[in-house]
N, C-alpha and C. Protein backbone atom coordinates (compact mmCIF):
# COMPACT_ATOMS: atom_id res chain seq x y z
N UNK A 1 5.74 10.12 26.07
CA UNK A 1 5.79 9.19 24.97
C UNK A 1 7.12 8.46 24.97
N UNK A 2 6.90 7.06 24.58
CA UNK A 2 8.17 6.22 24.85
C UNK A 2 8.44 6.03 23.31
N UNK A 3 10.17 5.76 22.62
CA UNK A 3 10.22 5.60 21.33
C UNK A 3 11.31 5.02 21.85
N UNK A 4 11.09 4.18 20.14
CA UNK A 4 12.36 2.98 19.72
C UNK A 4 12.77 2.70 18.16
N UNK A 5 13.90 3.07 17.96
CA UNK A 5 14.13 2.56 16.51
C UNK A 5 14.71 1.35 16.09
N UNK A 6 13.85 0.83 14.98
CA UNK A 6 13.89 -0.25 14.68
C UNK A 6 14.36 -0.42 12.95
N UNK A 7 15.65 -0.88 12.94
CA UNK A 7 16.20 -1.01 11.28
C UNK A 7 15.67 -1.87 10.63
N UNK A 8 15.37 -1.60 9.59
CA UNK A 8 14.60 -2.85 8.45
C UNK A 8 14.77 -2.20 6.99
N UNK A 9 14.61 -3.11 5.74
CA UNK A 9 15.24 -2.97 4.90
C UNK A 9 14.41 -1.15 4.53
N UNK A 10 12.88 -1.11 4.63
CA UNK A 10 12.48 0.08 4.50
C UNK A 10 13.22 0.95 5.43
N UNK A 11 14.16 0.98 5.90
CA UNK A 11 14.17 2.40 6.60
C UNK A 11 14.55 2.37 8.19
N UNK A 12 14.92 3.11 8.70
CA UNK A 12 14.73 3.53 10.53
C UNK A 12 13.75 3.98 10.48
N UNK A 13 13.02 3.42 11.38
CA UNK A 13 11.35 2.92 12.03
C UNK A 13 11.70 3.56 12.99
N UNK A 14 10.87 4.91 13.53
CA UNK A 14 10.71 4.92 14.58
C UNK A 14 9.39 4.90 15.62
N UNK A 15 9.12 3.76 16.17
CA UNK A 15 7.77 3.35 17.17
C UNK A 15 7.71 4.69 18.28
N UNK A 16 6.44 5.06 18.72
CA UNK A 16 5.93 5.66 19.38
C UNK A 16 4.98 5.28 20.31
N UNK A 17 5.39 4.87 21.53
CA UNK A 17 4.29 4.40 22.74
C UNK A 17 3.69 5.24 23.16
N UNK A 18 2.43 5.44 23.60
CA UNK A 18 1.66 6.23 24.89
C UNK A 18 0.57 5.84 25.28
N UNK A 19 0.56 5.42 26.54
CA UNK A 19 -0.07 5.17 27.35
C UNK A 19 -1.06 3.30 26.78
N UNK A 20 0.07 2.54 26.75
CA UNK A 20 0.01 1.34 26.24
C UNK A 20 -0.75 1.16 24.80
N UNK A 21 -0.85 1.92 24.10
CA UNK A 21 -0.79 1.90 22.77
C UNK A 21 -0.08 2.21 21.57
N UNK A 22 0.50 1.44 20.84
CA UNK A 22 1.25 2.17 19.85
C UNK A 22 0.30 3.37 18.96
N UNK A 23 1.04 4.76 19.25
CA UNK A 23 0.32 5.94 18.47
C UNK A 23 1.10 6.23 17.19
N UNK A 24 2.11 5.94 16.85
CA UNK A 24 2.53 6.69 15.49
C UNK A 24 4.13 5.25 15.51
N UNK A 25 4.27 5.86 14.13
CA UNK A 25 5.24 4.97 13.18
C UNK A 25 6.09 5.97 12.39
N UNK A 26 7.10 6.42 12.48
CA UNK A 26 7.58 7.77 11.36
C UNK A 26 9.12 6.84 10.90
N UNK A 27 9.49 7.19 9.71
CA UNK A 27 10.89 7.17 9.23
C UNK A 27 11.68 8.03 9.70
N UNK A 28 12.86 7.22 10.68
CA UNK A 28 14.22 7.99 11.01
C UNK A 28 14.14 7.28 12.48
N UNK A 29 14.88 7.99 13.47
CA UNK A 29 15.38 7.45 14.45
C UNK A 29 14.68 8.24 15.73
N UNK A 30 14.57 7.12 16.43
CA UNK A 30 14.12 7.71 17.99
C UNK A 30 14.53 8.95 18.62
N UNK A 31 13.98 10.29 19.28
CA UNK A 31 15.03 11.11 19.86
C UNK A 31 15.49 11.04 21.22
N UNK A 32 14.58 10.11 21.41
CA UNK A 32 14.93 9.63 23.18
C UNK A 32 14.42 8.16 22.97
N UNK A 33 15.33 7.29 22.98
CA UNK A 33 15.48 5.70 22.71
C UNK A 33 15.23 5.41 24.55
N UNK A 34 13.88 4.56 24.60
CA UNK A 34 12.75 4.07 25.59
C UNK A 34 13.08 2.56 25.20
N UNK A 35 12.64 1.87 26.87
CA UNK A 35 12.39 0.45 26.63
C UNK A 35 11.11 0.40 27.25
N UNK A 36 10.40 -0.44 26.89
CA UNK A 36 8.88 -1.23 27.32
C UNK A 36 8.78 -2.54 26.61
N UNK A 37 8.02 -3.09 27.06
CA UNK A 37 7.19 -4.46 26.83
C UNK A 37 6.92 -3.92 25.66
N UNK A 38 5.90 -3.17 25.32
CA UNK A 38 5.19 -3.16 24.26
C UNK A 38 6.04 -2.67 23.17
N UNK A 39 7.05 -1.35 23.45
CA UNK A 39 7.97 -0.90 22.25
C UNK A 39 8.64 -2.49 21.51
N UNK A 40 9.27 -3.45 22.52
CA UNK A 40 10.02 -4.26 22.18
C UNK A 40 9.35 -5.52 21.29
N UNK A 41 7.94 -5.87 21.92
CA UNK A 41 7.21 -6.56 21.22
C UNK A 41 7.18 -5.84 19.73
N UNK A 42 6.63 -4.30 19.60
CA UNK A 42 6.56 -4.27 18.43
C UNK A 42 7.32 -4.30 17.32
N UNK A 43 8.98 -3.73 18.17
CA UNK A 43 10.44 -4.14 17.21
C UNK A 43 10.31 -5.34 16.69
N UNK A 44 9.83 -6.31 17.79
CA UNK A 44 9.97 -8.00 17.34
C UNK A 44 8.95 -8.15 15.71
N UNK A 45 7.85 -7.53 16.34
CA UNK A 45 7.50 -7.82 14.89
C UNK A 45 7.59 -7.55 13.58
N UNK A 46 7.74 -6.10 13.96
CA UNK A 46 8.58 -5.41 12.68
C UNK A 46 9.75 -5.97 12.35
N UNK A 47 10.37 -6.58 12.97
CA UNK A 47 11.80 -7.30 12.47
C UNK A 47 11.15 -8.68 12.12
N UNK A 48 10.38 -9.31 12.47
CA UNK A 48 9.79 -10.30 11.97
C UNK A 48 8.96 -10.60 10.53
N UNK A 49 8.42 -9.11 10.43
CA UNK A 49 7.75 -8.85 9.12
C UNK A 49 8.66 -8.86 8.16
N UNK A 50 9.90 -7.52 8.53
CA UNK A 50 11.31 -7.48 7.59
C UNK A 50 11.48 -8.96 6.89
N UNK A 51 11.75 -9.75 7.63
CA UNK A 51 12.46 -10.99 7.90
C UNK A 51 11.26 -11.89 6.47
N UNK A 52 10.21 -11.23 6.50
CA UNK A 52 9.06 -12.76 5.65
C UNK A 52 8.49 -13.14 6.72
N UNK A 53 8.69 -13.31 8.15
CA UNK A 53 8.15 -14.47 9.03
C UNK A 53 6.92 -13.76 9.38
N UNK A 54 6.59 -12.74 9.34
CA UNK A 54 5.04 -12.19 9.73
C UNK A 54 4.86 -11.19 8.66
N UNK A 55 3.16 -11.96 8.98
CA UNK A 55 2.26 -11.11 7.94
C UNK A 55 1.27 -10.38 8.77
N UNK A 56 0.96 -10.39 9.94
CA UNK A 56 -0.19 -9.78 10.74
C UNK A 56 0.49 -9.10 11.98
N UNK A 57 0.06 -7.93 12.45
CA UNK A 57 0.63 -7.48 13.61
C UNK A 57 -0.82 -7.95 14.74
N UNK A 58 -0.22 -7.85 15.73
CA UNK A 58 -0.75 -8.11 17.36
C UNK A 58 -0.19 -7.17 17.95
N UNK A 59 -0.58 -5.82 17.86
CA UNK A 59 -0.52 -4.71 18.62
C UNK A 59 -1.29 -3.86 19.50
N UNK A 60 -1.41 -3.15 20.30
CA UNK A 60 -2.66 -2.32 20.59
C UNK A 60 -2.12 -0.86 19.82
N UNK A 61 -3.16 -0.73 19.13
CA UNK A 61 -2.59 1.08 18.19
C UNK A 61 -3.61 1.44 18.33
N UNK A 62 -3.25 3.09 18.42
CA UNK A 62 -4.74 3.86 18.51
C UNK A 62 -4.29 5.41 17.62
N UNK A 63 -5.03 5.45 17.07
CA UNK A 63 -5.29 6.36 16.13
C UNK A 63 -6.05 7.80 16.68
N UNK A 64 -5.33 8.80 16.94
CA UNK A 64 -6.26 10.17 16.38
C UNK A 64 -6.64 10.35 15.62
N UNK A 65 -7.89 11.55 15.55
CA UNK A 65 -8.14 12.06 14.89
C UNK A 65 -9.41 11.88 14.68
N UNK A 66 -9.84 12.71 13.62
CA UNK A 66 -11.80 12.21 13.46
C UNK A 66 -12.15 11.27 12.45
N UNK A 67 -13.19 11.02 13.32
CA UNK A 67 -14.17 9.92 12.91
C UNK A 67 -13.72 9.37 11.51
N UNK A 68 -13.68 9.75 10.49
CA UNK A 68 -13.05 9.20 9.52
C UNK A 68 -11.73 9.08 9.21
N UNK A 69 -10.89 10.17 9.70
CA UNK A 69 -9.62 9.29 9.95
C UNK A 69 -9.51 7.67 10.46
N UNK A 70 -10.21 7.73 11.50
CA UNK A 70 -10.61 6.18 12.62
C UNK A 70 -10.77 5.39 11.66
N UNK A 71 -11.84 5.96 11.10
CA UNK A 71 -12.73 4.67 10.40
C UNK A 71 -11.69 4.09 9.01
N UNK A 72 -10.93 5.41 8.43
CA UNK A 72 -10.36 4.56 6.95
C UNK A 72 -9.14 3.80 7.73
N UNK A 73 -8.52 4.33 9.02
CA UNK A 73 -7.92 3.33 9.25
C UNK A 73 -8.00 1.87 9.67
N UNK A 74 -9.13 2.11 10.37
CA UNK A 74 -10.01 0.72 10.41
C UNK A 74 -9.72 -0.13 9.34
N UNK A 75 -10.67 0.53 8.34
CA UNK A 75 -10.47 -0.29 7.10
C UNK A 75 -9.54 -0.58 6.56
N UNK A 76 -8.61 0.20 6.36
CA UNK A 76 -6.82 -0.15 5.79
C UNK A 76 -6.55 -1.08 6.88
N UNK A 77 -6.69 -1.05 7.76
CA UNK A 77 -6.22 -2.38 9.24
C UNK A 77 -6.64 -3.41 8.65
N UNK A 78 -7.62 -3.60 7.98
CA UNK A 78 -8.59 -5.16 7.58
C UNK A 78 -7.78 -5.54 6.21
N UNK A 79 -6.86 -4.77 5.67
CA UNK A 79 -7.14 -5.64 4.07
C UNK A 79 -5.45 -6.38 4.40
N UNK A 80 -6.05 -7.66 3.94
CA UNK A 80 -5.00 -8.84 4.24
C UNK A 80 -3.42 -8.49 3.92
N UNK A 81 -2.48 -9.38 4.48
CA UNK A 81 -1.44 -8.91 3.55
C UNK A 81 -1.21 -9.52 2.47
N UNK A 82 -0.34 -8.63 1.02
CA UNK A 82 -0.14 -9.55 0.09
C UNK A 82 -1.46 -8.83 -0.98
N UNK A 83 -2.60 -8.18 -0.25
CA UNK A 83 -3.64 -7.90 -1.60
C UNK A 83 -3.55 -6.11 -1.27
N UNK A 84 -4.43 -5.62 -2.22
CA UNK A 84 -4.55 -4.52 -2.24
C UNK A 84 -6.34 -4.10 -2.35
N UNK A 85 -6.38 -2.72 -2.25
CA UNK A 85 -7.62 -2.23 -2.32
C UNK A 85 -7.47 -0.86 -3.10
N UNK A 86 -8.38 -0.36 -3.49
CA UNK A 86 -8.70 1.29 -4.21
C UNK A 86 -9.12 1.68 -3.30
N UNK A 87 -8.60 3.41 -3.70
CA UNK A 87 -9.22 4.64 -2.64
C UNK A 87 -10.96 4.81 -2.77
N UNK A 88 -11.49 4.01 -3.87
CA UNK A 88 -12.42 3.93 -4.30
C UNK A 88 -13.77 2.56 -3.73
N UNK A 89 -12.64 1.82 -3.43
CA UNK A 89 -13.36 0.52 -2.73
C UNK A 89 -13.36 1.37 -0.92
N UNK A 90 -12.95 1.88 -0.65
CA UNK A 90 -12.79 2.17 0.94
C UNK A 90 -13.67 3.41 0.75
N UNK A 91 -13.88 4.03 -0.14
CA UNK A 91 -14.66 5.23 0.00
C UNK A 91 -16.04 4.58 -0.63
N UNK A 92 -16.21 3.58 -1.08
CA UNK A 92 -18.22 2.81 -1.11
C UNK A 92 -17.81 2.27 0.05
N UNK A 93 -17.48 1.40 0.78
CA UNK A 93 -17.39 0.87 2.19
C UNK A 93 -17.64 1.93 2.86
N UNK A 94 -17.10 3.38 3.32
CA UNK A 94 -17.67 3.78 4.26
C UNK A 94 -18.76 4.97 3.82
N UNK A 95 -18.85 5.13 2.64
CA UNK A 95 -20.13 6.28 2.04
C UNK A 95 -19.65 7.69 2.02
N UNK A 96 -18.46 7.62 1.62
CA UNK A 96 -17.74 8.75 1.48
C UNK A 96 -16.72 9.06 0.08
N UNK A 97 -16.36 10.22 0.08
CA UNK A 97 -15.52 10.22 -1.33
C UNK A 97 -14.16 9.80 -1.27
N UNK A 98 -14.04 9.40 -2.51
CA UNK A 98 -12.14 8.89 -2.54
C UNK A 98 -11.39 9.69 -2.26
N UNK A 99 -11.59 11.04 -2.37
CA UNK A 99 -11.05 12.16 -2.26
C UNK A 99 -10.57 11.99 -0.72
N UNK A 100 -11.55 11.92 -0.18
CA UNK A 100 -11.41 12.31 1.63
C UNK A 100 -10.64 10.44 2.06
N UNK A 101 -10.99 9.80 1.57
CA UNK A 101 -10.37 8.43 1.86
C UNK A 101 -8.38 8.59 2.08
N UNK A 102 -8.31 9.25 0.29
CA UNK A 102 -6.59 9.54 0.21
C UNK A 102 -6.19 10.51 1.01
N UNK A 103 -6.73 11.54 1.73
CA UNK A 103 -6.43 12.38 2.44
C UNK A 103 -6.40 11.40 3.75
N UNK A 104 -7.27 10.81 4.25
CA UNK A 104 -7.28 10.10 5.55
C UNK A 104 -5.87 9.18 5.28
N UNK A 105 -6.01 8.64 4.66
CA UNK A 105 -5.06 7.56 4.11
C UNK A 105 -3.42 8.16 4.00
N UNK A 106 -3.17 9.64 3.41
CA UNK A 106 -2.00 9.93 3.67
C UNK A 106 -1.77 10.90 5.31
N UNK A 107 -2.91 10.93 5.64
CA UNK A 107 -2.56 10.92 7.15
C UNK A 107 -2.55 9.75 8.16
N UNK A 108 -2.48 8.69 7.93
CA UNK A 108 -2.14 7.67 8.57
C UNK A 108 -1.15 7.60 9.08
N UNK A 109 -0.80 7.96 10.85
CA UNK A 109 0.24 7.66 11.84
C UNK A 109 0.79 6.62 11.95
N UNK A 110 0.08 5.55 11.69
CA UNK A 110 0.81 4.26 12.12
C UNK A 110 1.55 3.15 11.03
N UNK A 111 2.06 3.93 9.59
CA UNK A 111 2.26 3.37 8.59
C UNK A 111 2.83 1.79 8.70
N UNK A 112 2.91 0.87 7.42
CA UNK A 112 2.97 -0.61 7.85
C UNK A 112 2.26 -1.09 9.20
N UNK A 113 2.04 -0.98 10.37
CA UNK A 113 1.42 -1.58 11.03
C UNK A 113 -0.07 -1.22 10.58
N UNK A 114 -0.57 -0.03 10.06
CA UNK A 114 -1.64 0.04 9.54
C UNK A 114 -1.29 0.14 8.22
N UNK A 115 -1.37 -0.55 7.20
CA UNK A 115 -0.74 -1.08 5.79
C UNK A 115 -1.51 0.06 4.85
N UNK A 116 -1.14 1.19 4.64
CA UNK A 116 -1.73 2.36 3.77
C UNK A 116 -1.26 1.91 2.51
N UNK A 117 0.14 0.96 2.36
CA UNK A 117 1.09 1.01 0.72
C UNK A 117 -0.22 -0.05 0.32
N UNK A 118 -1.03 -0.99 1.00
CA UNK A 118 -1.99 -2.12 0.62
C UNK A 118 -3.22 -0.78 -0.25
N UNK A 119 -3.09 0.14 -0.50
CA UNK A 119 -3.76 1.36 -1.25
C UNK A 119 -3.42 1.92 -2.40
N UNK A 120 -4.40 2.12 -3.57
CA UNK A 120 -4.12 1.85 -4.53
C UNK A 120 -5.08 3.16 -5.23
N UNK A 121 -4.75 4.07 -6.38
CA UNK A 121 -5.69 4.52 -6.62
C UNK A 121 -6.56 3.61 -8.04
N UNK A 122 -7.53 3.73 -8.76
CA UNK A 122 -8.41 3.66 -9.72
C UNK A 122 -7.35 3.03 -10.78
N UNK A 123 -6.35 3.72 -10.84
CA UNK A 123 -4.99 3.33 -12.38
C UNK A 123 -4.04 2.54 -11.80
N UNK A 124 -3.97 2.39 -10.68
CA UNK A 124 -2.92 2.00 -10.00
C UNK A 124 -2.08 2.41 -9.10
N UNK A 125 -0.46 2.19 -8.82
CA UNK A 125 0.09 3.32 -8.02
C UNK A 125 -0.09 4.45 -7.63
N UNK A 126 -0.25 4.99 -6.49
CA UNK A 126 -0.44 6.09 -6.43
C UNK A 126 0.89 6.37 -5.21
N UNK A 127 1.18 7.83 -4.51
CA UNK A 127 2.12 8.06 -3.73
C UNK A 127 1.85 7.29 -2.01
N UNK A 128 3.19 7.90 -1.58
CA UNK A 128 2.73 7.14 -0.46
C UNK A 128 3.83 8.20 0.55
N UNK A 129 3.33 8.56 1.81
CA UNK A 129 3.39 9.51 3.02
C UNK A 129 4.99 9.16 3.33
N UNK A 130 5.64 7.42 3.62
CA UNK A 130 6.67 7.45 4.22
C UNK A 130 7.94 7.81 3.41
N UNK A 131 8.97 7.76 3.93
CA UNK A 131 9.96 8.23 3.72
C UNK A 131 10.52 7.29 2.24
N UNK A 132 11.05 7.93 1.43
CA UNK A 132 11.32 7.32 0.02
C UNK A 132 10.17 7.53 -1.45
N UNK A 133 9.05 8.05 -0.43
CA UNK A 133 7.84 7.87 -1.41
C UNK A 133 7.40 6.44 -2.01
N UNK A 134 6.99 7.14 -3.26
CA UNK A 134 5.99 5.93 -4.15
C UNK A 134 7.22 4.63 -4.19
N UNK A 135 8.86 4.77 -3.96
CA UNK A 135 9.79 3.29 -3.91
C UNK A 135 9.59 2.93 -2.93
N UNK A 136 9.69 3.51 -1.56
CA UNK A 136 8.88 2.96 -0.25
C UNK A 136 7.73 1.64 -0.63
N UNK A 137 7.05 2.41 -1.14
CA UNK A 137 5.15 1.56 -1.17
C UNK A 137 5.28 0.69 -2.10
N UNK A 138 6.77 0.33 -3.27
CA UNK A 138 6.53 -0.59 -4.45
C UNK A 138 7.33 -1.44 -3.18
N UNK A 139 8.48 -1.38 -2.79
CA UNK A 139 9.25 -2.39 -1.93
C UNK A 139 8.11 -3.20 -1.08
N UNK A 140 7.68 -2.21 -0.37
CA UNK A 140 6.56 -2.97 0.87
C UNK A 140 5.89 -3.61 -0.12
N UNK A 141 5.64 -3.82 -0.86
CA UNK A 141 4.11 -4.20 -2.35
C UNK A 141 5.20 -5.68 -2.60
N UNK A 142 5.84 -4.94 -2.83
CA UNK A 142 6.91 -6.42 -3.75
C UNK A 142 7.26 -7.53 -2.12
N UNK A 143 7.94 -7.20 -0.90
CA UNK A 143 8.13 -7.34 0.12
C UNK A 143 6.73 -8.78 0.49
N UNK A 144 5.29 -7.80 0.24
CA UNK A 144 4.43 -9.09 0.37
C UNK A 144 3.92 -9.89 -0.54
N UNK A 145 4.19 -9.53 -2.01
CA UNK A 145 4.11 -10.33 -3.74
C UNK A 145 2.84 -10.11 -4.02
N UNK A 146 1.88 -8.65 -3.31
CA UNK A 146 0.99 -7.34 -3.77
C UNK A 146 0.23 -7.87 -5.16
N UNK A 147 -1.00 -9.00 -5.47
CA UNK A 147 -1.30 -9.05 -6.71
C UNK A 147 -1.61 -8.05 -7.22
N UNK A 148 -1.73 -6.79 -7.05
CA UNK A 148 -2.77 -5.75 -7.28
C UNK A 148 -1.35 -4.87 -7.49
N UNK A 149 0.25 -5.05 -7.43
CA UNK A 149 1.05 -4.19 -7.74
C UNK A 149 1.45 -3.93 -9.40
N UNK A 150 1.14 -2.42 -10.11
CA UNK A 150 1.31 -2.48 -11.15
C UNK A 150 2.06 -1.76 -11.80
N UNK A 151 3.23 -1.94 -12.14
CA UNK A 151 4.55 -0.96 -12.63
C UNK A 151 5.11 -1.46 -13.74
């Protein structure tokens, strides 16, 4: 596995390559700092996102795990930036409970490139996996002007 850390106002990003896909996203720093095409492309964008100038990634990511892990990430992959969704709208989309949605959802490897903070429970805010918690997921929320952010 190849890694690279990348500073942005959320945090040290650290990217995870293998085998030409980005597999994971964690807060803190690389333990063996890698160069590739693809690590560097994805710094670019993540520093690009930081920046305001991007709203969509162009990555190849691949996700473990089962079938519904896949799939809610799927779905968290689709919701635009800037809006939000319920654990409740992703769990009638795939015919499953909200319950198992937020569990998939706080196991999500590839945080911001797969946009989990764009997740919302039934009342509103709910927590969020990366580093800082639920201030993490209001920054990223505020970061894209989140109509669906409610504090």
């Amino acid at each position: 596995m190849l890694q690279k850390t990348v500073k942005t106002r959320f945090g040290d990003l650290c990217l995870v390559e293998e085998d030409g896909a980005i597999v994971a996203l964690r807060w803190g720093f690389a333990r063996h700092e890698a160069a590739s095409p693809l690590l560097e492309k994805a710094a670019r964008q993540l520093e690009e996102y930081d920046a305001g100038a991007r709203q969509a990634f162009d990555l190849p990511l691949r996700v473990t795990g089962s079938d519904l892990q896949r799939a809610v990430c799927d779905a968290i992959h689709a919701i635009p930036f800037g809006e939000t969704v319920t654990y409740g709208d992703i769990a009638k989309m795939l015919g499953v409970p909200a319950q198992a949605v937020g569990q998939a959802c706080g196991g999500n490897p590839i945080p911001i490139l797969i946009p989990c903070h764009r997740v919302m429970g039934a009342k509103g805010l709910t927590g969020f996996s990366g580093a800082g918690g639920i201030e993490t997921k209001v920054a990223l929320l505020r970061h894209e002007g989140a109509a669906g952010l409610l504090i």
